[in-house]
PDB file of N, CA and C in Angstrom:
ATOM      1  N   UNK A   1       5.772  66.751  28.423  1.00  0.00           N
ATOM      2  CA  UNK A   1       5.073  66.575  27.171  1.00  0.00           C
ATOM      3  C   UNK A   1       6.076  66.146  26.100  1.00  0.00           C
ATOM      4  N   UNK A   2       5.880  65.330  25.416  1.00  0.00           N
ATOM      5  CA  UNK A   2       6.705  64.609  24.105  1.00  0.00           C
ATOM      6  C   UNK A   2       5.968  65.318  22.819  1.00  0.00           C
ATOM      7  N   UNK A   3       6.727  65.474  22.011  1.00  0.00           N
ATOM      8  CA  UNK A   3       6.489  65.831  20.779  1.00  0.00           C
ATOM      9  C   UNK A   3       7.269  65.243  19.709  1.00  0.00           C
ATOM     10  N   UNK A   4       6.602  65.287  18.510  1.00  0.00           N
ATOM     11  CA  UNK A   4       7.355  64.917  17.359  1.00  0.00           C
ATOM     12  C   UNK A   4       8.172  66.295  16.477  1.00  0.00           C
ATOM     13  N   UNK A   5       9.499  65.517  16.288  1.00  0.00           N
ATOM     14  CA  UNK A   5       9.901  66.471  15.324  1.00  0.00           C
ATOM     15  C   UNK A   5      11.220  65.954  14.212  1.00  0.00           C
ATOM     16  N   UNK A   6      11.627  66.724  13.234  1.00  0.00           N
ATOM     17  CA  UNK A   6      12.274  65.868  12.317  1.00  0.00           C
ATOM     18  C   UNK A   6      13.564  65.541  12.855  1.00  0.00           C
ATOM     19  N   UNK A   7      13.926  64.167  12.841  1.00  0.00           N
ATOM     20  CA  UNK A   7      15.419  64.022  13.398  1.00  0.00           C
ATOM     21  C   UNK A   7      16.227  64.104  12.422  1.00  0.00           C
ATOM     22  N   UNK A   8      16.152  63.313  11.114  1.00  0.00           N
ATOM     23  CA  UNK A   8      16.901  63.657   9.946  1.00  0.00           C
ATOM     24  C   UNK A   8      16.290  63.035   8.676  1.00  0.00           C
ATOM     25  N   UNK A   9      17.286  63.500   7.907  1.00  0.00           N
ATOM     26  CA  UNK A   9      16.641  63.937   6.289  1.00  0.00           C
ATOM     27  C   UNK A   9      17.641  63.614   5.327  1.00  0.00           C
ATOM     28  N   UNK A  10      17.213  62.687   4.100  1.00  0.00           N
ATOM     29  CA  UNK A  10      18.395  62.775   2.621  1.00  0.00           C
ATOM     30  C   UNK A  10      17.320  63.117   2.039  1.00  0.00           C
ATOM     31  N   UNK A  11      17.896  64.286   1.681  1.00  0.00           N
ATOM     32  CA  UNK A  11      16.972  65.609   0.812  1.00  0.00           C
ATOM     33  C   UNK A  11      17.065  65.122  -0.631  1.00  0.00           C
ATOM     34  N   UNK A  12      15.834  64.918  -1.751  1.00  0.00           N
ATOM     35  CA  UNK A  12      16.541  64.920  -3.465  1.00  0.00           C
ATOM     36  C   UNK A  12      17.579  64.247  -3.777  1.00  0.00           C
ATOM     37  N   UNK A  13      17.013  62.351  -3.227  1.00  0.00           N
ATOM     38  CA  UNK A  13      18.016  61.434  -3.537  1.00  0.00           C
ATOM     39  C   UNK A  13      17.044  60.673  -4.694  1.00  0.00           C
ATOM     40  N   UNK A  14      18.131  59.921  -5.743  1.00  0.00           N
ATOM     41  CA  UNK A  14      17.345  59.212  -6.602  1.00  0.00           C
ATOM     42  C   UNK A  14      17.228  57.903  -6.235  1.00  0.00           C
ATOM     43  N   UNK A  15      16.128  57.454  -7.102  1.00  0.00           N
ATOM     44  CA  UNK A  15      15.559  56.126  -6.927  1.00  0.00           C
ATOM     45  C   UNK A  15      15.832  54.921  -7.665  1.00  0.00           C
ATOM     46  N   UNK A  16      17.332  54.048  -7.191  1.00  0.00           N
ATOM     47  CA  UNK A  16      18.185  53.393  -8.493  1.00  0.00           C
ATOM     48  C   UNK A  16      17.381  51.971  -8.528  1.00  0.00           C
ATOM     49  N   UNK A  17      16.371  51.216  -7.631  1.00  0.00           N
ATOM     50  CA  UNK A  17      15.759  50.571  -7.975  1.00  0.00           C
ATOM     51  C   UNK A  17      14.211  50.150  -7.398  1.00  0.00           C
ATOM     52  N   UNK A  18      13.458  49.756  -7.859  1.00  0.00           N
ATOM     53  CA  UNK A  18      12.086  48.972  -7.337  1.00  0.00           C
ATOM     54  C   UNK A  18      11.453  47.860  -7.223  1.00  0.00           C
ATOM     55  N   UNK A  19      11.595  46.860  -6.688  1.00  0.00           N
ATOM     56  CA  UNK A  19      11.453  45.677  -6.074  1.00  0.00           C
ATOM     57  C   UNK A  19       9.964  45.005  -5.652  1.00  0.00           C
ATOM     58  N   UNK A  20       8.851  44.875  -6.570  1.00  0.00           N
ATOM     59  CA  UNK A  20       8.217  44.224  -5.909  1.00  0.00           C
ATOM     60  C   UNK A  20       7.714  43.583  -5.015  1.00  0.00           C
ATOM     61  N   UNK A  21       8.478  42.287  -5.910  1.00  0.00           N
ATOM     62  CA  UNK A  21       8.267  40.764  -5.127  1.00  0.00           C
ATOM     63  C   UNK A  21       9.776  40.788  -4.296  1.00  0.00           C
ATOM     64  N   UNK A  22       9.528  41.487  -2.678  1.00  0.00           N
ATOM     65  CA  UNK A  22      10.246  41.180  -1.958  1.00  0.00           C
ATOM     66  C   UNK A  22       9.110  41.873  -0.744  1.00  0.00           C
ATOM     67  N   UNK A  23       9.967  41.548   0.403  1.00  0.00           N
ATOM     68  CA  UNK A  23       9.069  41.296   1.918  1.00  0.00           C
ATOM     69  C   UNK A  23       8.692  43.183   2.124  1.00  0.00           C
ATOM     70  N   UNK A  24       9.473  43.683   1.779  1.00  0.00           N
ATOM     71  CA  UNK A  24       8.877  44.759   2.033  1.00  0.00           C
ATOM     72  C   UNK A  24      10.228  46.312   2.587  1.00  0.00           C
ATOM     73  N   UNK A  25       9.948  47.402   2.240  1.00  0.00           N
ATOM     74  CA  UNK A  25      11.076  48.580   3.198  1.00  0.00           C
ATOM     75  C   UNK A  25      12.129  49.260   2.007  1.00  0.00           C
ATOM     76  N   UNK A  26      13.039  49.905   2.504  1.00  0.00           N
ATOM     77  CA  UNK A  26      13.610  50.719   1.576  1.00  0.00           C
ATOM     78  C   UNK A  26      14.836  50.455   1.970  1.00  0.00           C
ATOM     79  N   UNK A  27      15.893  50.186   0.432  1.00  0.00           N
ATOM     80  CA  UNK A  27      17.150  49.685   0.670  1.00  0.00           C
ATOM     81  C   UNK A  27      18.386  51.141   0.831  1.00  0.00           C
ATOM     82  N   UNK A  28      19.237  51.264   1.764  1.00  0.00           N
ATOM     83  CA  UNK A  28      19.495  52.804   1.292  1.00  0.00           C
ATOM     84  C   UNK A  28      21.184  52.402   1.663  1.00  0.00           C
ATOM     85  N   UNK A  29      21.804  52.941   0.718  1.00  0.00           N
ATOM     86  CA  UNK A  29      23.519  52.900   1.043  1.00  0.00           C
ATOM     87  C   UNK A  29      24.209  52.702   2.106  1.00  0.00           C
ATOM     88  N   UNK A  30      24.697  52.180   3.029  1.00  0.00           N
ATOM     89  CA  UNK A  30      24.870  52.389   4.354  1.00  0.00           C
ATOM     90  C   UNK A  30      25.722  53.547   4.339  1.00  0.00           C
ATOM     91  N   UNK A  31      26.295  54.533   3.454  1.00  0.00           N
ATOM     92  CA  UNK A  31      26.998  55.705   3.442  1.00  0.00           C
ATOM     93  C   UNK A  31      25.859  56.498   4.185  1.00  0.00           C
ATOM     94  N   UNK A  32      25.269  56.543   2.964  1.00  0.00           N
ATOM     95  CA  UNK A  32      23.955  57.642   3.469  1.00  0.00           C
ATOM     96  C   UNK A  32      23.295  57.425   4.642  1.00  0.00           C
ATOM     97  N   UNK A  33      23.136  56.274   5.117  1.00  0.00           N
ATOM     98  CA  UNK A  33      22.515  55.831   6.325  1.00  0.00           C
ATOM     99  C   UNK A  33      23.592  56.135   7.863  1.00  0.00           C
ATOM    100  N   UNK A  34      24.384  56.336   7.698  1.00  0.00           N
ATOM    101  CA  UNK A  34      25.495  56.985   8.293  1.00  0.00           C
ATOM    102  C   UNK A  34      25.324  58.611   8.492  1.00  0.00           C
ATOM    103  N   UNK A  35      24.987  59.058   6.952  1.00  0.00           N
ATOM    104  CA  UNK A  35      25.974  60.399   7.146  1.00  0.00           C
ATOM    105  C   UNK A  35      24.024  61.205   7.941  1.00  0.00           C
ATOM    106  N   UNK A  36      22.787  60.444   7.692  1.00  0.00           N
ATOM    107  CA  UNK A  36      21.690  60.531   7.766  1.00  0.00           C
ATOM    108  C   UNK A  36      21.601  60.104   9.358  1.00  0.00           C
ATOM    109  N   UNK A  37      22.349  59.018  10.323  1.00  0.00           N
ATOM    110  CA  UNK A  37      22.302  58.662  11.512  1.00  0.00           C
ATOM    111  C   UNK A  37      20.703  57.890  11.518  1.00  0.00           C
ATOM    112  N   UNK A  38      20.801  57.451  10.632  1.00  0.00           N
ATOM    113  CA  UNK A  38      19.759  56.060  10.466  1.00  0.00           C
ATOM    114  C   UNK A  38      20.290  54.821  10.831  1.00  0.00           C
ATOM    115  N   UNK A  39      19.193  53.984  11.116  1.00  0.00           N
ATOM    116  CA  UNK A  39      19.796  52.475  11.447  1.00  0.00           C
ATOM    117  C   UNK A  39      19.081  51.503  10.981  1.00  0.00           C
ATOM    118  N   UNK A  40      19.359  50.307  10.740  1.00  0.00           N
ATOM    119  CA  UNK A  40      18.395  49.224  10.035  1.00  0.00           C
ATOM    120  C   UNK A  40      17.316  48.975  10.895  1.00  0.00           C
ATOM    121  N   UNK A  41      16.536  48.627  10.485  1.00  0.00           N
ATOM    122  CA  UNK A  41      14.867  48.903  10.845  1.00  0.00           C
ATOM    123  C   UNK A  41      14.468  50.201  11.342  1.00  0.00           C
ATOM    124  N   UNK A  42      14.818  51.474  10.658  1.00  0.00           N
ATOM    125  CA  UNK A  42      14.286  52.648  11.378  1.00  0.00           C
ATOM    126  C   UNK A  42      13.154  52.824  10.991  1.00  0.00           C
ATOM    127  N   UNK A  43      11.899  53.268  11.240  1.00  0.00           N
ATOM    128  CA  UNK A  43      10.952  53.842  10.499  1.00  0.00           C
ATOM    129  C   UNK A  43      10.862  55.067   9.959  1.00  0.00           C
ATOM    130  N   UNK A  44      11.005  55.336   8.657  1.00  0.00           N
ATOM    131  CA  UNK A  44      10.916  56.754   7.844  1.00  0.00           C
ATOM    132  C   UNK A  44       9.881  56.681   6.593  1.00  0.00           C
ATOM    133  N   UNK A  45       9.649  57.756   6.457  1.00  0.00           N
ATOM    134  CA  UNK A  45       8.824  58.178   5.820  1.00  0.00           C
ATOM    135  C   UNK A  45       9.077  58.395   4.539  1.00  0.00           C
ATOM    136  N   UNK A  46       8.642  58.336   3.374  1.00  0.00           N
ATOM    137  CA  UNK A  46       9.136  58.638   1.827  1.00  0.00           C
ATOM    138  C   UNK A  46       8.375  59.346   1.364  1.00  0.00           C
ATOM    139  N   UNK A  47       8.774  60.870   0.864  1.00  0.00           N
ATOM    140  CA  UNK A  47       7.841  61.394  -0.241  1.00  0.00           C
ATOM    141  C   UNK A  47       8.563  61.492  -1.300  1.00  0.00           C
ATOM    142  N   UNK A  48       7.890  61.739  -2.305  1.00  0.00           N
ATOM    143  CA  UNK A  48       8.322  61.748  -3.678  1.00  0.00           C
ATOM    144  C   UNK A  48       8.089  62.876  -4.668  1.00  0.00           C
ATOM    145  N   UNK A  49       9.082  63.077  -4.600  1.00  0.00           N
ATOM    146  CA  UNK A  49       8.883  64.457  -5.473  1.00  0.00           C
ATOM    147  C   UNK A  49       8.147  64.777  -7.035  1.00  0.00           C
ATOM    148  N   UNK A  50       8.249  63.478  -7.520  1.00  0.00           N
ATOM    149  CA  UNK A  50       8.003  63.493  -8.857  1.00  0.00           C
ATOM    150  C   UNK A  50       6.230  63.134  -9.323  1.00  0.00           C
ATOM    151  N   UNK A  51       5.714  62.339  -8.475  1.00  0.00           N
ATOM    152  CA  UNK A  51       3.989  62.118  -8.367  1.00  0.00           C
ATOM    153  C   UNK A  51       3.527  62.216  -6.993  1.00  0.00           C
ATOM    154  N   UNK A  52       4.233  63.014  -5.785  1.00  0.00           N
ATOM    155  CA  UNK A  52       3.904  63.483  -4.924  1.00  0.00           C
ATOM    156  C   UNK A  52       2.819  62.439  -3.865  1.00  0.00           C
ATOM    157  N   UNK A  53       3.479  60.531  -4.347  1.00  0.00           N
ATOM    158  CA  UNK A  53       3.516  60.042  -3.154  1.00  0.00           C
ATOM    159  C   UNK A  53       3.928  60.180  -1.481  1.00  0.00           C
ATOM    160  N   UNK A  54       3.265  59.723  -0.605  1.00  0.00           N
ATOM    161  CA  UNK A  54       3.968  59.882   0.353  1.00  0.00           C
ATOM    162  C   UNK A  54       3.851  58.286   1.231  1.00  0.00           C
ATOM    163  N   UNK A  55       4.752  57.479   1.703  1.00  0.00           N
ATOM    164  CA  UNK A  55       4.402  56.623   2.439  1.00  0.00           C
ATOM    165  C   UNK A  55       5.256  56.004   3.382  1.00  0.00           C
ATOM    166  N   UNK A  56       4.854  55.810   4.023  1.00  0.00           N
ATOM    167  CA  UNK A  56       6.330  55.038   5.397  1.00  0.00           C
ATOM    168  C   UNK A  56       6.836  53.379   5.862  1.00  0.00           C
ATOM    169  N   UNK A  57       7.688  52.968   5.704  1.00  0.00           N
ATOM    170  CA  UNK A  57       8.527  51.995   5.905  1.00  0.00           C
ATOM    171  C   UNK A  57       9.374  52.110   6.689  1.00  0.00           C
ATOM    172  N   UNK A  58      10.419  51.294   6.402  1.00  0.00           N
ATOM    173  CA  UNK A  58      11.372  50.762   7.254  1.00  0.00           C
ATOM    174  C   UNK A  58      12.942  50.602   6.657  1.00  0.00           C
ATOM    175  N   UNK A  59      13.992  50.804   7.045  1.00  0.00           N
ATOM    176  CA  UNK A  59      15.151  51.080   6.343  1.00  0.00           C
ATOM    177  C   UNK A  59      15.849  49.335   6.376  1.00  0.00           C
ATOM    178  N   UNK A  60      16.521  49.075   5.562  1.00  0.00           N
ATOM    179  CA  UNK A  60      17.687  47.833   5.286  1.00  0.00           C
ATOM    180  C   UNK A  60      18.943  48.532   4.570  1.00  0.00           C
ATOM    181  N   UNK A  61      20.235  48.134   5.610  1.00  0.00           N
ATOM    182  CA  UNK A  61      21.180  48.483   4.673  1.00  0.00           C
ATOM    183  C   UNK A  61      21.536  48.004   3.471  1.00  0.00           C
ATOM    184  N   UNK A  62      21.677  48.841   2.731  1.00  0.00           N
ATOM    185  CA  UNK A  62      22.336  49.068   1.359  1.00  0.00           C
ATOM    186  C   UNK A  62      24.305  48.703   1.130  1.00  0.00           C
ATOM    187  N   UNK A  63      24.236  48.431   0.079  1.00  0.00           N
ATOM    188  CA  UNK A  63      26.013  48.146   0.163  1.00  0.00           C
ATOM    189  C   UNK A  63      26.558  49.323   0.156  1.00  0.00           C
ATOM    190  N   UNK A  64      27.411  49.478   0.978  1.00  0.00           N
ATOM    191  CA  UNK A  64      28.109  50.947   1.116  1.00  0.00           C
ATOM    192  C   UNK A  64      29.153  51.144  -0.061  1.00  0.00           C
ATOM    193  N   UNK A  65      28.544  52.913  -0.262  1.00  0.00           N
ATOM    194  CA  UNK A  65      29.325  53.197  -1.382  1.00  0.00           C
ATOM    195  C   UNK A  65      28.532  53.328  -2.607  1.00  0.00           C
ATOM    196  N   UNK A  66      27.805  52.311  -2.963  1.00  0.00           N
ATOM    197  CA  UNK A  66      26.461  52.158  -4.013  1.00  0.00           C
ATOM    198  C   UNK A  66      25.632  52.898  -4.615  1.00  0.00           C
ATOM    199  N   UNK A  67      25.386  53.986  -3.709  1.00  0.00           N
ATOM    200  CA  UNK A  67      24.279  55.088  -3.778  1.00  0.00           C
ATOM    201  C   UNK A  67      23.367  54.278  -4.366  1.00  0.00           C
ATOM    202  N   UNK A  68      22.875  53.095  -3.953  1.00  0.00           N
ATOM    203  CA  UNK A  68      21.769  52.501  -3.806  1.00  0.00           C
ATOM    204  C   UNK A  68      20.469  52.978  -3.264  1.00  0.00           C
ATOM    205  N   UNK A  69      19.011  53.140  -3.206  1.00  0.00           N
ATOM    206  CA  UNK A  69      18.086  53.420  -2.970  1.00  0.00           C
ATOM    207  C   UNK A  69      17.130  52.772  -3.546  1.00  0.00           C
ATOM    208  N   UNK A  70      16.846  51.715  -3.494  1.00  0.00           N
ATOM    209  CA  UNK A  70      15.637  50.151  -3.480  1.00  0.00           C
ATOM    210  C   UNK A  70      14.440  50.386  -2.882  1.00  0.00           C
ATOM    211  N   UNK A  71      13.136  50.861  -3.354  1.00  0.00           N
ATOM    212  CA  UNK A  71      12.096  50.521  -2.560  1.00  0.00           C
ATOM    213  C   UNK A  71      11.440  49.290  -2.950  1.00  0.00           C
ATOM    214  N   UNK A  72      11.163  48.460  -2.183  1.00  0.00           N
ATOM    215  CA  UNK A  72      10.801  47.177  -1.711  1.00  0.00           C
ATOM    216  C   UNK A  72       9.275  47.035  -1.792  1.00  0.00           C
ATOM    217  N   UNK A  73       8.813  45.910  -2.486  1.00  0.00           N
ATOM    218  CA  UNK A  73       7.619  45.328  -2.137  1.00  0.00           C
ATOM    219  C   UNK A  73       6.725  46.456  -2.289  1.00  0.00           C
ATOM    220  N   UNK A  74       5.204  46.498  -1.554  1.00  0.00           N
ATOM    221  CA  UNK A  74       3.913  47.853  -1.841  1.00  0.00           C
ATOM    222  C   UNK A  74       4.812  48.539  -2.276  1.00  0.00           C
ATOM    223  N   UNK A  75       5.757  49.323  -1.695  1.00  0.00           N
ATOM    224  CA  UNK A  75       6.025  50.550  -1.960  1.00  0.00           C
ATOM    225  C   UNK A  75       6.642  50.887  -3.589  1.00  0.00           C
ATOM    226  N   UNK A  76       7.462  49.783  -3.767  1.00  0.00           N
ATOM    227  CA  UNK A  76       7.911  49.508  -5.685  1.00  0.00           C
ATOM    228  C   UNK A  76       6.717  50.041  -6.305  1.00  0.00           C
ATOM    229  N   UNK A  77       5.589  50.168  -6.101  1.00  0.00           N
ATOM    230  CA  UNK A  77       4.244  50.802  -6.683  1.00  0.00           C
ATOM    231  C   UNK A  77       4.210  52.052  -6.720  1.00  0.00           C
ATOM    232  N   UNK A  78       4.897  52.748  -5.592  1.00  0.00           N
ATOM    233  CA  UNK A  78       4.579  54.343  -5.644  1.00  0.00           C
ATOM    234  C   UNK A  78       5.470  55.115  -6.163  1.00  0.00           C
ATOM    235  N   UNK A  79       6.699  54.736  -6.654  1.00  0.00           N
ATOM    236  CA  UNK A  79       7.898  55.390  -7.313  1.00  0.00           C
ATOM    237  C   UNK A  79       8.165  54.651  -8.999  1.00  0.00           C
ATOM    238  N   UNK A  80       9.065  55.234  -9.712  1.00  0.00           N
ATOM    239  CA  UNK A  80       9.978  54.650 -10.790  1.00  0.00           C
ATOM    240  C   UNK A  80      10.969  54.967 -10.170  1.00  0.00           C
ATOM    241  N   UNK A  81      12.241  54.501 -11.207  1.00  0.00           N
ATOM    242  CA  UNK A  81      13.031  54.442 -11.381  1.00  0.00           C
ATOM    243  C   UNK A  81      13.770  55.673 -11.749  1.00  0.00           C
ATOM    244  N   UNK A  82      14.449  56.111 -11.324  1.00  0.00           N
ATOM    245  CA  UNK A  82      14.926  57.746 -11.492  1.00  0.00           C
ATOM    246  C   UNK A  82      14.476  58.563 -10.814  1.00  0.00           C
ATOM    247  N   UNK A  83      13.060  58.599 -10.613  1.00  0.00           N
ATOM    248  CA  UNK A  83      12.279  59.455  -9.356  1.00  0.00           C
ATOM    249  C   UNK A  83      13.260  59.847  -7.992  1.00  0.00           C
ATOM    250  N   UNK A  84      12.995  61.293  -8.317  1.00  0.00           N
ATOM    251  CA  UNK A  84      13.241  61.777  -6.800  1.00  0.00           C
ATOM    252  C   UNK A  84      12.525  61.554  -5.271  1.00  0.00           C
ATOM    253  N   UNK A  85      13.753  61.395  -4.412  1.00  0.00           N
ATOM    254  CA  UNK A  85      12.541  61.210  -2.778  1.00  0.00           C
ATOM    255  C   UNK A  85      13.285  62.220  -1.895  1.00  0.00           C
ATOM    256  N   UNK A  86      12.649  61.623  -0.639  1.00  0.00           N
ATOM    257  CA  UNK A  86      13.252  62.600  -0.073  1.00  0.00           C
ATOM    258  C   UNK A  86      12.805  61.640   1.403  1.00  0.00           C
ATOM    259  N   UNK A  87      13.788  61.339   2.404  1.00  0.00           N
ATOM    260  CA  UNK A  87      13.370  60.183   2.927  1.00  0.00           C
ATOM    261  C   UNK A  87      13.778  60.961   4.557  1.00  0.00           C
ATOM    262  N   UNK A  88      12.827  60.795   5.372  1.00  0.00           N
ATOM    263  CA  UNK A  88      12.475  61.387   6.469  1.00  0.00           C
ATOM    264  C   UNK A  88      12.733  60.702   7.707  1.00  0.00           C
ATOM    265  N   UNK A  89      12.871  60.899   8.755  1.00  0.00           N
ATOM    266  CA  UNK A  89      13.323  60.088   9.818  1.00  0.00           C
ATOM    267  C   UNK A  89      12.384  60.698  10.924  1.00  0.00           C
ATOM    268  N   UNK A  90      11.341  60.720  11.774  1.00  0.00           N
ATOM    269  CA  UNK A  90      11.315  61.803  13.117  1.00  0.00           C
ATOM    270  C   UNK A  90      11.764  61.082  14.329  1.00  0.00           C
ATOM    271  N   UNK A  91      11.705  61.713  14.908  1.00  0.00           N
ATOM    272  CA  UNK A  91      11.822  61.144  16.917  1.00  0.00           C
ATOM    273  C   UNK A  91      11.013  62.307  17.693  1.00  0.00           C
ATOM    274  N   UNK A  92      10.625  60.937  19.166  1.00  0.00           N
ATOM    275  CA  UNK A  92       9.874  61.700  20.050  1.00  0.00           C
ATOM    276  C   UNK A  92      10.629  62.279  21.194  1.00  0.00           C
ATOM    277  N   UNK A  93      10.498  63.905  21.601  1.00  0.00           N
ATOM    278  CA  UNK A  93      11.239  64.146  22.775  1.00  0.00           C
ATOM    279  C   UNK A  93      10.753  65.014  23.509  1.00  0.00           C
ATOM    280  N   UNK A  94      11.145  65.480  24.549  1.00  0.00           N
ATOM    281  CA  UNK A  94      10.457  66.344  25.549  1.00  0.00           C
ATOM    282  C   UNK A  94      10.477  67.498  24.726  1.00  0.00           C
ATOM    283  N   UNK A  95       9.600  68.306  25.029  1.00  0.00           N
ATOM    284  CA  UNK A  95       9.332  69.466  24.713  1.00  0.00           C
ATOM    285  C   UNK A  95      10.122  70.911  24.497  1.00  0.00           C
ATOM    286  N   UNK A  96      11.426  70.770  25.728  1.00  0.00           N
ATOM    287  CA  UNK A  96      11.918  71.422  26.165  1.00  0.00           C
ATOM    288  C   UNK A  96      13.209  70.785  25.645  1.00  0.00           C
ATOM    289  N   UNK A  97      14.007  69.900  25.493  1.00  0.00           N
ATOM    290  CA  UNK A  97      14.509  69.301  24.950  1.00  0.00           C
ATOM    291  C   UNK A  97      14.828  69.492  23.670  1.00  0.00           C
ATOM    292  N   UNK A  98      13.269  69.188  22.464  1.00  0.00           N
ATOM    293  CA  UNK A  98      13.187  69.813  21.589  1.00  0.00           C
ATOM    294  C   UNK A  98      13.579  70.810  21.100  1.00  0.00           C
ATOM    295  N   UNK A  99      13.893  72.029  22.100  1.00  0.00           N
ATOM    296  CA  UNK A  99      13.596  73.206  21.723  1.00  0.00           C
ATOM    297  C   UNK A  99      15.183  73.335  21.374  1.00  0.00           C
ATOM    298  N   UNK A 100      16.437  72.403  21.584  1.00  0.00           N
ATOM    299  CA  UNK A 100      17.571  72.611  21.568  1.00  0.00           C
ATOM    300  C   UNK A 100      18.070  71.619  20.595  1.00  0.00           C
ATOM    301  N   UNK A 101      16.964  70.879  20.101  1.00  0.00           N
ATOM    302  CA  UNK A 101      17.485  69.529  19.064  1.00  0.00           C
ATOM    303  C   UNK A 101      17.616  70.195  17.726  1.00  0.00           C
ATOM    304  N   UNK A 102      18.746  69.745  17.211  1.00  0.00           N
ATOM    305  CA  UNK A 102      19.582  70.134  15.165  1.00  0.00           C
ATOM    306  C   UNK A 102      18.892  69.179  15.027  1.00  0.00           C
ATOM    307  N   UNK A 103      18.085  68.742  13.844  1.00  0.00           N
ATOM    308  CA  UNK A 103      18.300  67.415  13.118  1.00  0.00           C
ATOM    309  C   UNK A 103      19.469  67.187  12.186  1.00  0.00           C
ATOM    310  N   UNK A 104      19.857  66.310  11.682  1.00  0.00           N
ATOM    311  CA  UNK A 104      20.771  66.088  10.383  1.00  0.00           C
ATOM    312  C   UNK A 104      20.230  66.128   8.931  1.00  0.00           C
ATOM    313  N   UNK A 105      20.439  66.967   7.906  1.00  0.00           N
ATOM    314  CA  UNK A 105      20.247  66.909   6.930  1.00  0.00           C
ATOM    315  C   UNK A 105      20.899  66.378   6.182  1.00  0.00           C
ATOM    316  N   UNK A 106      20.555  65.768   4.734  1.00  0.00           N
ATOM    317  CA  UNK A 106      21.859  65.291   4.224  1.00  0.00           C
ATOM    318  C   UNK A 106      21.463  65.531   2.896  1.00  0.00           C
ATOM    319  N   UNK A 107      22.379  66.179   1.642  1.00  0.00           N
ATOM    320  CA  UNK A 107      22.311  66.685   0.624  1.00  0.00           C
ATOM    321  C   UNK A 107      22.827  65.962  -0.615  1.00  0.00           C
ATOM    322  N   UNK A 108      22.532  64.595  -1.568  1.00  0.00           N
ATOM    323  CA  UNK A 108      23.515  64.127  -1.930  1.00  0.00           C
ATOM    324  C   UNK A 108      23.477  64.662  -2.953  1.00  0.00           C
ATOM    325  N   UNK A 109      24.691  64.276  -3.721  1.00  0.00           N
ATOM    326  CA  UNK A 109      24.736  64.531  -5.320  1.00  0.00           C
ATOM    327  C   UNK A 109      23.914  64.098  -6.346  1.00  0.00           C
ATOM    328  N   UNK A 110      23.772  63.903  -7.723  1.00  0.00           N
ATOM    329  CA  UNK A 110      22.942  63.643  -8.663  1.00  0.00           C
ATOM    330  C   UNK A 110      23.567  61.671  -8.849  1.00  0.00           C
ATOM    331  N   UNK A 111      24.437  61.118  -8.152  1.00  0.00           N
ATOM    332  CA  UNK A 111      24.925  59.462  -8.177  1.00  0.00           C
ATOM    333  C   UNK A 111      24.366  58.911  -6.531  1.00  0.00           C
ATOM    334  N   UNK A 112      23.753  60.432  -5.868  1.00  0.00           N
ATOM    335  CA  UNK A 112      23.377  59.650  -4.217  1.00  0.00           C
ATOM    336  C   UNK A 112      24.615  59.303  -3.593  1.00  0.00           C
ATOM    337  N   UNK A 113      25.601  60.301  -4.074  1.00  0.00           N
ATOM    338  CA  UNK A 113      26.716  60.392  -3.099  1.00  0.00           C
ATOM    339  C   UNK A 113      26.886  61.725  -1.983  1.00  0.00           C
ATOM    340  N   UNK A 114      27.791  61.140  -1.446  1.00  0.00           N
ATOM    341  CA  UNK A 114      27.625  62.870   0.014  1.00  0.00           C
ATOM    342  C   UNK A 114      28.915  63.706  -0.965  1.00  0.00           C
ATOM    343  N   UNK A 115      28.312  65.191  -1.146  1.00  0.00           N
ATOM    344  CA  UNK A 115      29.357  65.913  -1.521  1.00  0.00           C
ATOM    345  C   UNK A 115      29.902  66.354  -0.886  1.00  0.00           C
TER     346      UNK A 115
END
């Protein structure tokens, strides 16, 4: 049996820009996308702390170092600028498996740097 569960997490990162008119996904530091064990085109999830959106995309690296965080295209609709998120990752695994999986959390600072 496969199940879902959280693989990893950047907990109460801010939101340094919003992008319309572009194709679409969320731009994220490649620091954070590292210290998070994300990869370009991952699918994650975004909630938002501040109007308690929730919606899911797709990751593009960010310039490392930047503490960049760009949501792209639809999604530029569900956040501002400054808004807190909190950006989610899951994976599917055996059951039993599961039962021994850490995810990665990741905690940044108030610039979306790793402290």
């Amino acid at each position: 049996m496969q199940i879902q569960l959280l693989k990893s997490k950047i907990h109460r990162v801010r939101v340094t820009q919003a992008e319309l008119h572009y194709v679409g996904s969320i731009t994220i530091d490649e620091d954070l996308m590292d210290a998070a064990n994300l990869i370009e085109n991952e699918k994650v999830q975004i909630v938002n702390i501040n109007n308690g959106e929730r919606l899911e995309t797709y990751v593009i690296k960010g310039e490392r170092g930047s503490g960049e965080i760009c949501l792209n295209g639809p999604a530029s609709r569900k956040v501002a600028v400054g808004d807190i998120i909190i950006i989610i990752a899951y994976v599917g695994m055996d059951f039993e498996e599961a039962k021994k999986f850490k995810p990665v959390l990741v905690f940044p600072d108030e610039r979306n740097r790793i402290s």
